[in-house]
Protein backbone atom coordinates (compact mmCIF):
# COMPACT_ATOMS: atom_id res chain seq x y z
CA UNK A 1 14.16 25.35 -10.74
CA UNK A 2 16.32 22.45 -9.08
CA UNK A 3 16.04 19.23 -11.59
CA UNK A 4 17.59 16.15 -10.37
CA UNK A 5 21.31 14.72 -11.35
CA UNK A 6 21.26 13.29 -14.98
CA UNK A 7 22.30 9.70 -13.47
CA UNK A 8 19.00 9.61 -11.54
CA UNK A 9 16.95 10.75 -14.46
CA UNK A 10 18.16 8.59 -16.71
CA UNK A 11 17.83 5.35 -13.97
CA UNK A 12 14.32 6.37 -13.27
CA UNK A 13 13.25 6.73 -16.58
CA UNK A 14 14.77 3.55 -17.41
CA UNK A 15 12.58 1.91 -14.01
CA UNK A 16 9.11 3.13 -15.56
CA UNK A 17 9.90 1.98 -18.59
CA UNK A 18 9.53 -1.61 -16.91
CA UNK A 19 5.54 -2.11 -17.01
CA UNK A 20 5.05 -3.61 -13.56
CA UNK A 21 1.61 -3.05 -13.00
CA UNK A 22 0.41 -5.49 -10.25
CA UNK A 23 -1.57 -7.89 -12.12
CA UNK A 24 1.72 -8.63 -13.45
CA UNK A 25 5.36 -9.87 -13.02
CA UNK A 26 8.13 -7.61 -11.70
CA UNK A 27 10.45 -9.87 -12.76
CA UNK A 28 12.32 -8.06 -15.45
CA UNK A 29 12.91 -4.94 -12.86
CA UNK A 30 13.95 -6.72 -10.07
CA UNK A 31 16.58 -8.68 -12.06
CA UNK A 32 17.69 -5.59 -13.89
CA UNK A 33 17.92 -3.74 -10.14
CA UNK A 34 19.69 -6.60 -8.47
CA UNK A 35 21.95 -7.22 -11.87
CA UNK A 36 22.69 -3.12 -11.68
CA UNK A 37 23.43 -3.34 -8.45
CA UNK A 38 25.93 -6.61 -8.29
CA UNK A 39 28.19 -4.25 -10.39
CA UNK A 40 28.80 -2.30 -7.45
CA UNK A 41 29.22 -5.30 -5.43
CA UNK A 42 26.22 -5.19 -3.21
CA UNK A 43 25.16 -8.91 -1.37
CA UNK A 44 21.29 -9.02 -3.31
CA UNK A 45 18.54 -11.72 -1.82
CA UNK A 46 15.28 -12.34 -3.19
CA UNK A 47 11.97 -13.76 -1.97
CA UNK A 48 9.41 -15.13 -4.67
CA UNK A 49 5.96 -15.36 -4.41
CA UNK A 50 4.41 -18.64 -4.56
CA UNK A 51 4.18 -18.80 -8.43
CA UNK A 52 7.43 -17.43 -9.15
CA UNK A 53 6.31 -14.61 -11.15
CA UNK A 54 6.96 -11.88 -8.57
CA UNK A 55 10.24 -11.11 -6.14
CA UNK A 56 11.14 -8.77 -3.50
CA UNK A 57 14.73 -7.45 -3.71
CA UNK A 58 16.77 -6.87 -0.55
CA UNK A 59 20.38 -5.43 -1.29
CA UNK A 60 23.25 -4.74 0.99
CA UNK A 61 25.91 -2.35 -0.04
CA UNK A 62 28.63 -2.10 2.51
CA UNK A 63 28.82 -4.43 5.46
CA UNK A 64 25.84 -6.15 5.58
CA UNK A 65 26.73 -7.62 9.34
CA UNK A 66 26.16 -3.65 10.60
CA UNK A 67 22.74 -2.73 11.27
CA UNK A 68 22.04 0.08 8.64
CA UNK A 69 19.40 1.89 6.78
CA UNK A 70 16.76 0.30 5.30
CA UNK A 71 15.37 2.52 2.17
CA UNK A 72 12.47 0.88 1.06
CA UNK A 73 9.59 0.87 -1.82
CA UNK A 74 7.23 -0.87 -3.60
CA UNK A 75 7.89 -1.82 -7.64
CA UNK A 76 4.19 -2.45 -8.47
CA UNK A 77 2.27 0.09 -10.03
CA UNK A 78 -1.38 0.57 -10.55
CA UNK A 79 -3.61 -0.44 -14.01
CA UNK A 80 -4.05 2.07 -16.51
CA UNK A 81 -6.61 0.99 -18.04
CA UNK A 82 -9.93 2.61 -19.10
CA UNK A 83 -7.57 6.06 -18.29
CA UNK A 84 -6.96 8.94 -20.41
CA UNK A 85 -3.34 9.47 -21.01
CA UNK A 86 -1.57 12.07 -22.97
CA UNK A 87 0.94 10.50 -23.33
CA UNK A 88 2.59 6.97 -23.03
CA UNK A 89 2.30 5.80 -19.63
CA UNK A 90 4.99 3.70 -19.52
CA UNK A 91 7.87 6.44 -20.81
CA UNK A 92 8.68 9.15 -18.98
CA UNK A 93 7.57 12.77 -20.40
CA UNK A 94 8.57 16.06 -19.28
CA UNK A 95 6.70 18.85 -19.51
CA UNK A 96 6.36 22.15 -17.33
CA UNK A 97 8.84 21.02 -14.71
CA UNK A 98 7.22 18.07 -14.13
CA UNK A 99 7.84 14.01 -15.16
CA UNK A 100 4.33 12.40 -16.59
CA UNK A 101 4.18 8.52 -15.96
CA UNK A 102 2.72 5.84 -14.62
CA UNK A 103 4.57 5.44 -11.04
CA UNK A 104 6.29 8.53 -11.21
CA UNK A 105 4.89 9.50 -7.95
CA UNK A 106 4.21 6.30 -6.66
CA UNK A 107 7.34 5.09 -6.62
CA UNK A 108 9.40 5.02 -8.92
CA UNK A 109 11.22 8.32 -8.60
CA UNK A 110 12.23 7.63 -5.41
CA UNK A 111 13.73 4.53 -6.24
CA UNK A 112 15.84 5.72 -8.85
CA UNK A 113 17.13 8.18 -7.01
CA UNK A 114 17.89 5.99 -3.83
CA UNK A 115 21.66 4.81 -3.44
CA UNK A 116 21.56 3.34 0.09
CA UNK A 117 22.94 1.14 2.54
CA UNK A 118 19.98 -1.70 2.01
CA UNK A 119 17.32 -1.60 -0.64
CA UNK A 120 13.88 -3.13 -0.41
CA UNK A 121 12.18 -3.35 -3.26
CA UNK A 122 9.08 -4.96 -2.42
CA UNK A 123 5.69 -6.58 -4.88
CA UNK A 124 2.39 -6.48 -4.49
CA UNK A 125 1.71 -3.22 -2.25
CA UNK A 126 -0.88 -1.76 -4.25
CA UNK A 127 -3.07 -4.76 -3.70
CA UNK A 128 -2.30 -4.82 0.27
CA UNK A 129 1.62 -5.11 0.84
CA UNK A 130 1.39 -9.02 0.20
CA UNK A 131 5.31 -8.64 -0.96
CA UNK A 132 6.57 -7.11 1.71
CA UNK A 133 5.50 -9.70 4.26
CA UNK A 134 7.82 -12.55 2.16
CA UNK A 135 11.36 -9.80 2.63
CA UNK A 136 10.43 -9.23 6.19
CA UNK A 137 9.92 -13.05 7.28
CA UNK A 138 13.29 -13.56 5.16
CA UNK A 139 15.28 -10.75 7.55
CA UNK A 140 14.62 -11.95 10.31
CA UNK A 141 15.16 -15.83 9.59
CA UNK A 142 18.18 -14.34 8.89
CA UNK A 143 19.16 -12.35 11.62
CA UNK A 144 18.90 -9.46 9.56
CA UNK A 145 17.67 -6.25 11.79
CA UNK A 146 18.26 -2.96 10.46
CA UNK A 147 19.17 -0.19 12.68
CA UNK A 148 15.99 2.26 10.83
CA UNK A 149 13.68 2.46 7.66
CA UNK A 150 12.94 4.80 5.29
CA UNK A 151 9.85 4.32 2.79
CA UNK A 152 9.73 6.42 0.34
CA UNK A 153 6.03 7.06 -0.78
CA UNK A 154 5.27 10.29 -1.91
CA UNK A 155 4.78 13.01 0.54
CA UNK A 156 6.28 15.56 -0.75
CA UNK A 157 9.45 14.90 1.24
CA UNK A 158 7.29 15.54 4.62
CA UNK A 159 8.62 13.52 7.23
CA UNK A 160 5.44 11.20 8.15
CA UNK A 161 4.69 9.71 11.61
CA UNK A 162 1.68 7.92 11.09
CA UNK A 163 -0.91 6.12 8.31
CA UNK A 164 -3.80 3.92 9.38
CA UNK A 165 -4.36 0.36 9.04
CA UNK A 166 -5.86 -0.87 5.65
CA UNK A 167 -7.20 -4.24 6.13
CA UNK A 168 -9.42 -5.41 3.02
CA UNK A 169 -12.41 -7.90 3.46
CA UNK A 170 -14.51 -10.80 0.44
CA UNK A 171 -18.09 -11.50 1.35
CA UNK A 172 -20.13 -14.00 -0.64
CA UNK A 173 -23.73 -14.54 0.25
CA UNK A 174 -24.90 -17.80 -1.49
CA UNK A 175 -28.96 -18.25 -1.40
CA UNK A 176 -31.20 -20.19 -3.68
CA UNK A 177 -32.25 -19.40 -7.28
CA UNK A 178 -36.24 -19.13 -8.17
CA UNK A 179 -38.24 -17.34 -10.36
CA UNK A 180 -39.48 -13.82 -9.30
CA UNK A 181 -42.70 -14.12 -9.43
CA UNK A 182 -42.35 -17.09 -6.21
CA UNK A 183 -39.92 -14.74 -4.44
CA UNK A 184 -40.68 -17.06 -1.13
CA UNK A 185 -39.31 -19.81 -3.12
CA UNK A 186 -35.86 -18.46 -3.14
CA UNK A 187 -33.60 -17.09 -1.34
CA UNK A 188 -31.69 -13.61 -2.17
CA UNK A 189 -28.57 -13.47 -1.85
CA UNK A 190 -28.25 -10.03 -3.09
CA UNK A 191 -31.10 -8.64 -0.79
CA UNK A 192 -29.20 -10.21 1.85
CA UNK A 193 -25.70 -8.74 0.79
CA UNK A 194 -27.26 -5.25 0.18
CA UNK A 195 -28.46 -5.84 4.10
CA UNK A 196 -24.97 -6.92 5.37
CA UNK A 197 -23.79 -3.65 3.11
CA UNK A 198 -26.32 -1.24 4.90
CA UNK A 199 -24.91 -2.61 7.88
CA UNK A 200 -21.48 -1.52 7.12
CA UNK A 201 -22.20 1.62 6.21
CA UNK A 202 -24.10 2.31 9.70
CA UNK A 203 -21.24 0.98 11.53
CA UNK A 204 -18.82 3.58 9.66
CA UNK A 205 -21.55 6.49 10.41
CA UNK A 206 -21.38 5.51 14.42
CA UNK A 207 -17.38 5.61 13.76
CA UNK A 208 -17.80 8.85 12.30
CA UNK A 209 -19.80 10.18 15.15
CA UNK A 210 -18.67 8.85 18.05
CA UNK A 211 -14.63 7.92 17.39
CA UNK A 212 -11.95 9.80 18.91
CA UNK A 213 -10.64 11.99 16.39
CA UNK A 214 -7.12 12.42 15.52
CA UNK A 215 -6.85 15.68 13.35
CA UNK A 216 -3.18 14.68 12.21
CA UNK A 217 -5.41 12.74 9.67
CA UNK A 218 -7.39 13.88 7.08
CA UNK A 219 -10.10 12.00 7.91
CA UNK A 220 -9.28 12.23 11.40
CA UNK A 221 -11.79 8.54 12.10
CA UNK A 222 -11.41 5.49 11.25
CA UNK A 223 -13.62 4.07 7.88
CA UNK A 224 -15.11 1.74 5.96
CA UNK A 225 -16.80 1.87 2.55
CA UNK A 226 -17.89 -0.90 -0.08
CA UNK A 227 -15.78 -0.50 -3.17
CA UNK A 228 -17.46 -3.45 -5.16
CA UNK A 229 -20.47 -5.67 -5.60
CA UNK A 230 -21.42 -8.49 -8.40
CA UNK A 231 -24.48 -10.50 -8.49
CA UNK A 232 -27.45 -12.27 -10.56
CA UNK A 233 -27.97 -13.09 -13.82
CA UNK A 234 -31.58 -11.45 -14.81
CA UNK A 235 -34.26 -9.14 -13.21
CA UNK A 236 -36.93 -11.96 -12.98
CA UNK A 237 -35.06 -14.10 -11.36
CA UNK A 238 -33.95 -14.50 -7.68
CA UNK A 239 -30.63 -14.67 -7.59
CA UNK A 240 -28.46 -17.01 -5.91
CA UNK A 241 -25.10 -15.54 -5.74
CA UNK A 242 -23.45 -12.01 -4.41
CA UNK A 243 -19.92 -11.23 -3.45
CA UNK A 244 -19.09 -8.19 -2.57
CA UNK A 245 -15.70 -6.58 -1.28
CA UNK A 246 -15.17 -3.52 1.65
CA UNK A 247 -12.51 -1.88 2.93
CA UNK A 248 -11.58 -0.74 6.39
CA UNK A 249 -9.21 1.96 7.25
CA UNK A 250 -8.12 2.27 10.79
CA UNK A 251 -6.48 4.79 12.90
CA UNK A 252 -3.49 3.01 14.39
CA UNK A 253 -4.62 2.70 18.02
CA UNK A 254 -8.00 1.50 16.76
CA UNK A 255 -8.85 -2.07 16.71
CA UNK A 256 -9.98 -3.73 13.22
CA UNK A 257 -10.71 -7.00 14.78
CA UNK A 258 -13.33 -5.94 17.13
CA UNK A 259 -14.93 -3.92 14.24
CA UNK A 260 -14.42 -7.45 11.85
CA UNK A 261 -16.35 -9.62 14.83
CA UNK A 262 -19.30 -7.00 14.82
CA UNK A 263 -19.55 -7.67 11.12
CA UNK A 264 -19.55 -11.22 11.40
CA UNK A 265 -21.98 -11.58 14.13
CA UNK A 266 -24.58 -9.90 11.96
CA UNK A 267 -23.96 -11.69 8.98
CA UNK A 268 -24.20 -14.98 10.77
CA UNK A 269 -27.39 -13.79 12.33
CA UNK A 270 -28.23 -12.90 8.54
CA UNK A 271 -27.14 -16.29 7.62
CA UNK A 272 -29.60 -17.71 9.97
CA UNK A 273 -32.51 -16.57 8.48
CA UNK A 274 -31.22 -17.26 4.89
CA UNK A 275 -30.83 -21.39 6.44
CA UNK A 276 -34.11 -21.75 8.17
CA UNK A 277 -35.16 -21.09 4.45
CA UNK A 278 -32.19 -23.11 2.57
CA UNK A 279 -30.09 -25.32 4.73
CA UNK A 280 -27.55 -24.94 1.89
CA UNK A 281 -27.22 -20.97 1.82
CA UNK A 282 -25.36 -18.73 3.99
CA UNK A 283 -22.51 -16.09 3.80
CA UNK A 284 -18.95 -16.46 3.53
CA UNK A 285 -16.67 -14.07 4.99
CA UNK A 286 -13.33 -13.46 4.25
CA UNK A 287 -10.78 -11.41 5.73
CA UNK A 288 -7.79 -10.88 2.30
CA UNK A 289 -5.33 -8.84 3.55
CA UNK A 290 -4.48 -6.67 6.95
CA UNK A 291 -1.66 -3.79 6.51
CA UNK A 292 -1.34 -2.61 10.24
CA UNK A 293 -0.75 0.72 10.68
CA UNK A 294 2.21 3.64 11.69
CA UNK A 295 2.54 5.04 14.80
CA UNK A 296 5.56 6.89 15.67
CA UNK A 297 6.52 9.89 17.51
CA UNK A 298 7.45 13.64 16.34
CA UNK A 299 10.34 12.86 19.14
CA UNK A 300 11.62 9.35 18.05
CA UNK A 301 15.33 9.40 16.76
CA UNK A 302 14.30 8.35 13.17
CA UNK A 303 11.89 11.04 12.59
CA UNK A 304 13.66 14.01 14.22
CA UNK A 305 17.24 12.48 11.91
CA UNK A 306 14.46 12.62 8.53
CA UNK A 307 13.55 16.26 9.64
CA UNK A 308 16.76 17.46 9.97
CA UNK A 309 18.12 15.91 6.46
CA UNK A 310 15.07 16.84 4.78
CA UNK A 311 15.17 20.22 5.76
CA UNK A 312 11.21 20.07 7.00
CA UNK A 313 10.44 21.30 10.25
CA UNK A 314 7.41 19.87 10.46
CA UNK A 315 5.60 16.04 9.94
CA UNK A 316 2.36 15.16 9.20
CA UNK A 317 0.11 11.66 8.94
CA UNK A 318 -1.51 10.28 5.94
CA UNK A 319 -4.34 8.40 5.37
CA UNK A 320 -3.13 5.73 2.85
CA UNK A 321 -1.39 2.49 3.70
CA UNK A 322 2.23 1.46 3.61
CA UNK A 323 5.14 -1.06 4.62
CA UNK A 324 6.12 1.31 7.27
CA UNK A 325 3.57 -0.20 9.93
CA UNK A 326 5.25 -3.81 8.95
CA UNK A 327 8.96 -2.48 9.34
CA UNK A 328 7.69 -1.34 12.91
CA UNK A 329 6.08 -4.02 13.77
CA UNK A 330 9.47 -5.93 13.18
CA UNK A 331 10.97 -3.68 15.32
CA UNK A 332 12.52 -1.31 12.92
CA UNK A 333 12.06 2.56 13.90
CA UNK A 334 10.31 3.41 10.71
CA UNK A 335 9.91 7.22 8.64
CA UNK A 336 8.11 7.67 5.73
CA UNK A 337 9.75 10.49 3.42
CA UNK A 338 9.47 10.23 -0.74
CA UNK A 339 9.14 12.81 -3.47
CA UNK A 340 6.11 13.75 -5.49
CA UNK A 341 2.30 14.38 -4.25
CA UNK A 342 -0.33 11.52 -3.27
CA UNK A 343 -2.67 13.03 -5.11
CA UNK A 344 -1.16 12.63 -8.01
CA UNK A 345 -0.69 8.73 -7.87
CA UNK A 346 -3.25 6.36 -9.48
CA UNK A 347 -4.95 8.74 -11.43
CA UNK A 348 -4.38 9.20 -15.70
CA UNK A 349 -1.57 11.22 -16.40
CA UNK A 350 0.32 10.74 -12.76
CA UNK A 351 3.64 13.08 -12.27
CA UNK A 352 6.18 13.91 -10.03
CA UNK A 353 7.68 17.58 -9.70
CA UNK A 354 11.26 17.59 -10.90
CA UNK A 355 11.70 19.88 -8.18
CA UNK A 356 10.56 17.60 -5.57
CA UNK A 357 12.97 14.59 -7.35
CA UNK A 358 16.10 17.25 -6.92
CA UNK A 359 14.64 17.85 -2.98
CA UNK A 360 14.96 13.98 -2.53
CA UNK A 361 18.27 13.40 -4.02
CA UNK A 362 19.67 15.95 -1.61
CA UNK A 363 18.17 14.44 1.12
CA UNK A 364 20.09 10.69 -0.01
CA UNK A 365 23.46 12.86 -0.90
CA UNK A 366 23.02 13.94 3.20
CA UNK A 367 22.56 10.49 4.60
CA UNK A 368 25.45 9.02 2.56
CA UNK A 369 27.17 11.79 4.23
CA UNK A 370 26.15 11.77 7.89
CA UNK A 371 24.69 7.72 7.98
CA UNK A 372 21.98 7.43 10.13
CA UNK A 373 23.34 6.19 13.34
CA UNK A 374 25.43 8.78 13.53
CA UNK A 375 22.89 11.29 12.83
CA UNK A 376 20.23 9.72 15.50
């Protein structure tokens, strides 16, 4: 069995160590990172969020004038709580060829492996790539534009093309409290939610029936589901609040926002009703966060260079979302290519194959040696 180099072992066992779940700060890593990397003289810029408790690290080794290789991954990790563990989430554990830890997979090994031309290690991507958005606007205030991009989510070191569009959505329905028993009193705001939900779910059936397909996918249509609802204080009474959150994943040629205005244009019919009862009520909605999605080509430059140094003939599209979409969008030809399984990430006891880390490191040892504009 290949295992990877001793020097990336030890540096990612020593980045999962950091807890950096996203509710968090990622403070402590990113200094560490940008500290560990000043020793070899890279140029290091970060970008805060708003309170100052989160940064994005962007690092330069060589001449950061040139237009070079972007490797780039996220530093947040997922809760673990309410999870049954084995073993210590936050320290690395080996067992049967494989490295048990929260981030392990997603992405942690891949980042300690990485010794690249630029590093960006972005915040906030498990909660919708909010990080990410801060590093790009910074590059290109800059005049930063890197020549291609790498992001290294796991995918078990599969060249990937494409990922949809993950755009997340707040709804709250505010009606008027009364007692149950003078239900024409009030107005309910869960009743009308659980409406606006129905309606959601019949607009992701038509997508299911009638939307092109692309089978590159594994669930080749774009989606939408309702991942969480909170509302009312007691059975016998009607309630006056409801929020409730959905998501929508989108193929990338698909468009979210004509899918968003359908939504709204019910609920403001639905709002209607609820103010020719209450002038006061009526339903908020809220559009959080929009991840556009990846679409590249099996032919462009970037993703026939990541075949060849991965030593995969073949790509594939995933369903999840990434940075990738954003790096595109700014004009950087974007791959994504990491080590360990999907499947794995999120979910108690997460791991990455050691096999896979050892697959990945060879694919960095061949770009340090062939670069990628020479390769493309």
């Amino acid at each position: 069995m290949n295992v990877p180099s001793a020097a990336s072992r030890a540096m990612i066992e020593r980045l999962i160590s950091f807890n950096t779940v996203s509710r968090d700060s990622n403070l402590g890593l990113i200094e560490w990172v940008r500290d560990y990397l000043q020793g070899f003289g890279a140029k290091t810029r970060l970008t805060h969020d708003a309170a100052g408790k989160k940064a994005n690290l962007f690092a330069t080794l060589g001449d950061s004038h040139k237009p070079g290789l972007i490797l780039s991954g996220h530093t947040d990790v997922v809760p673990v709580d309410g999870q049954n563990w084995q073993t210590d989430p936050f320290v690395a554990t080996e067992r049967d060829g494989k490295l048990f830890a929260r981030g392990s997979a997603d992405m942690k090994g891949f980042i300690g492996i990485i010794l690249p031309l630029h590093y960006a290690l972005s915040y906030d991507e498990e909660v919708g790539c909010l990080g990410v958005r801060g590093l790009i606007r910074d590059l290109q205030e800059n005049g930063i534009r890197p020549a291609g991009c790498v992001v290294g989510e796991p995918t078990s070191m599969q060249p990937i093309i494409a990922h949809k569009g993950t755009h997340r959505f707040r709804c709250a329905v505010h009606g008027r409290e009364a007692h149950s028993s003078y239900v024409t009193h009030g107005v309910n705001a869960i009743e009308y939610a659980a409406r606006l939900v129905v309606f959601i779910r019949q607009l992701a059936d038509r997508l299911a029936q009638i939307e092109q397909r692309d089978y590159g996918f594994t669930v080749p249509y774009s989606t939408l589901s309702t991942g969480l609802i909170q509302g009312g204080i007691a059975a016998n009474v009607v309630p006056k609040d409801c929020v409730f959150q959905f998501d929508m994943r989108t193929l990338p040629q698909a468009s979210p926002d004509a899918l968003y205005q359908e939504i709204r244009r019910y609920a403001e019919a639905l709002a209607a009703e609820m103010r020719a009862i209450d002038a006061d009520s009526g339903i908020d909605l809220q559009w959080v966060s929009q991840t556009v999605g990846l679409a590249a080509s099996e032919t462009d430059a970037i993703v026939q260079w990541a075949m060849r140094l991965s030593n995969n003939a073949g790509v594939g599209k995933v369903s999840y979302g990434t940075e990738a979409g954003l790096f595109q969008k700014m004009g950087v030809p974007t791959v994504i290519c990491g080590p360990g399984d999907i499947a794995e990430a999120h979910r108690p006891n997460e791991f990455v194959a050691l096999d896979q880390l050892a697959q990945c490191e060879s694919f960095m040892e061949r770009i340090l040696e062939t670069g990628y504009a020479k390769a493309a």
